[in-house]
Protein backbone atom coordinates (compact mmCIF):
# COMPACT_ATOMS: atom_id res chain seq x y z
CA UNK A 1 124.40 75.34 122.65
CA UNK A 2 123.00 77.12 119.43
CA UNK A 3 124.75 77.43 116.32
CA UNK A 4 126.57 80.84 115.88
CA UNK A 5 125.63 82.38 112.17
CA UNK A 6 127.19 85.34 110.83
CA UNK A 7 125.79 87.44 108.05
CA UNK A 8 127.33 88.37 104.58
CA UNK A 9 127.84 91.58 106.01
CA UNK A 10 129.77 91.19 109.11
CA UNK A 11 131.70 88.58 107.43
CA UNK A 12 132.80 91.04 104.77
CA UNK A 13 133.83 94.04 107.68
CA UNK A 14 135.67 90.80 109.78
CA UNK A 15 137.59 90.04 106.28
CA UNK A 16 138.16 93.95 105.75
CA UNK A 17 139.63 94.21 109.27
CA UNK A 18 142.00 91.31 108.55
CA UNK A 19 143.92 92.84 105.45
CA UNK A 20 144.15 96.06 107.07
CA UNK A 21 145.54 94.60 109.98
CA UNK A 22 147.71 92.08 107.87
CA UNK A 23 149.21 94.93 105.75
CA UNK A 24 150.17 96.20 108.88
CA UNK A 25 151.81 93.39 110.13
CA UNK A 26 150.98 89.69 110.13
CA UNK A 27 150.83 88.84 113.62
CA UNK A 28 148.18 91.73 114.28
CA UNK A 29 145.62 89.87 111.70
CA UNK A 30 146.62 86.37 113.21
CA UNK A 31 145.72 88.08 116.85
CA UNK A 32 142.29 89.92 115.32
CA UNK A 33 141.60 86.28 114.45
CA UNK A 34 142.17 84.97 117.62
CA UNK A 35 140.06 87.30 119.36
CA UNK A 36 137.05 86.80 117.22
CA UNK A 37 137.75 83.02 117.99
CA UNK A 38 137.33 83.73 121.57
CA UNK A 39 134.36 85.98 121.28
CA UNK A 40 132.55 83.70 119.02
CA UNK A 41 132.85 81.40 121.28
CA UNK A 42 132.35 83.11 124.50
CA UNK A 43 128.78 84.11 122.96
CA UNK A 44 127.67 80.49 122.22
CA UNK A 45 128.57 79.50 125.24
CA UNK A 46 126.90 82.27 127.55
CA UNK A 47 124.58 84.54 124.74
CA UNK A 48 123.04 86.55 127.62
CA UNK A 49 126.09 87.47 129.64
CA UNK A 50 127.07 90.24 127.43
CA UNK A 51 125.46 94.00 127.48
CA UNK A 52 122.44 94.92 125.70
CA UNK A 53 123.00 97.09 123.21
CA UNK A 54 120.43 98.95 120.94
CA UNK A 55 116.91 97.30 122.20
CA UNK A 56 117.19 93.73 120.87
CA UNK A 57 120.64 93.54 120.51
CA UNK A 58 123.68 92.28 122.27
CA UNK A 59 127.31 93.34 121.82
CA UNK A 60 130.87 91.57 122.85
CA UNK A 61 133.71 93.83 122.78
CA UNK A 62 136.98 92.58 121.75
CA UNK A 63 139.98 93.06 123.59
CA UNK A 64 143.11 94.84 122.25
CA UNK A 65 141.06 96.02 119.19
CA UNK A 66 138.41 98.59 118.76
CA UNK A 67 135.66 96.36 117.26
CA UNK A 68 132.54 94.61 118.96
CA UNK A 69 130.83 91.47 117.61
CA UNK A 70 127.13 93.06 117.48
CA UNK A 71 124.45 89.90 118.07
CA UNK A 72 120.98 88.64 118.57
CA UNK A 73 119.57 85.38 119.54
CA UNK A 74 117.11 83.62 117.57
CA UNK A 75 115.08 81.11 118.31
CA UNK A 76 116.69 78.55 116.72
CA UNK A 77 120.49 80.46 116.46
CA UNK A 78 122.54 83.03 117.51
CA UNK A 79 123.19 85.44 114.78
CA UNK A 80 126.15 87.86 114.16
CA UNK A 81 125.09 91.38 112.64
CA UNK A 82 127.85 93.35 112.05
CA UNK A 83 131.67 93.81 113.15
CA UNK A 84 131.62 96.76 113.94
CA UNK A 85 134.43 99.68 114.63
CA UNK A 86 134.18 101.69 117.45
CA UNK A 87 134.75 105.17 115.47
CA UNK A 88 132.72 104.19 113.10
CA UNK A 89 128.94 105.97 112.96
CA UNK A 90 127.05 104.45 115.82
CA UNK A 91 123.95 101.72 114.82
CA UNK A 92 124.73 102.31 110.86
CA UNK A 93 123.98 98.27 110.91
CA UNK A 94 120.23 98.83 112.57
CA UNK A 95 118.60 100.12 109.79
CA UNK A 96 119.24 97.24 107.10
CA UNK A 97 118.32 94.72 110.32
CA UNK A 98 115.41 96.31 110.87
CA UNK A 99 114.05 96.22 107.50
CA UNK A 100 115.01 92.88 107.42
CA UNK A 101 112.45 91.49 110.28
């Protein structure tokens, strides 16, 4: 099983997600945290059973909340690139990815 590595960025929109959910209520953030848990490691455990998503890409959608966990597989890794909100602007993550490669 590879190693699961998420980027600065999605880290920061996963942490963003939590306080807005926490100032909500608690148990909402502690649930967003659960389902990341399971996501994360649904991925490592089956990286190609979930859709393709932008060419290269792969996404896992959470359940209850309107976020996917967008991915890729490396070689060597599996790497999270963003944490992305469903109404937020489609692929705004590709660009910076791109440039990256």
């Amino acid at each position: 099983m590879k190693e699961l590595v998420v980027t600065a960025s999605a880290q920061l929109e996963i942490e963003s997600a939590i306080l807005w959910y926490d100032a909500i209520k608690l148990d909402l953030a502690d649930d967003l945290l659960d389902k990341i848990d399971i996501g994360y490691a649904c991925i490592t455990a089956q990286p190609d059973a979930w859709p393709p998503y932008a060419k290269k890409y792969r996404h896992y959608i959470l359940e209850r909340f309107p976020y996917a966990i967008i991915y890729h597989e490396r070689s060597e890794f599996i790497e999270v690139l963003a944490f992305a909100h469903h109404r937020r602007q489609p692929f705004y993550w590709l660009s910076s990815e791109e440039n990256a490669d």
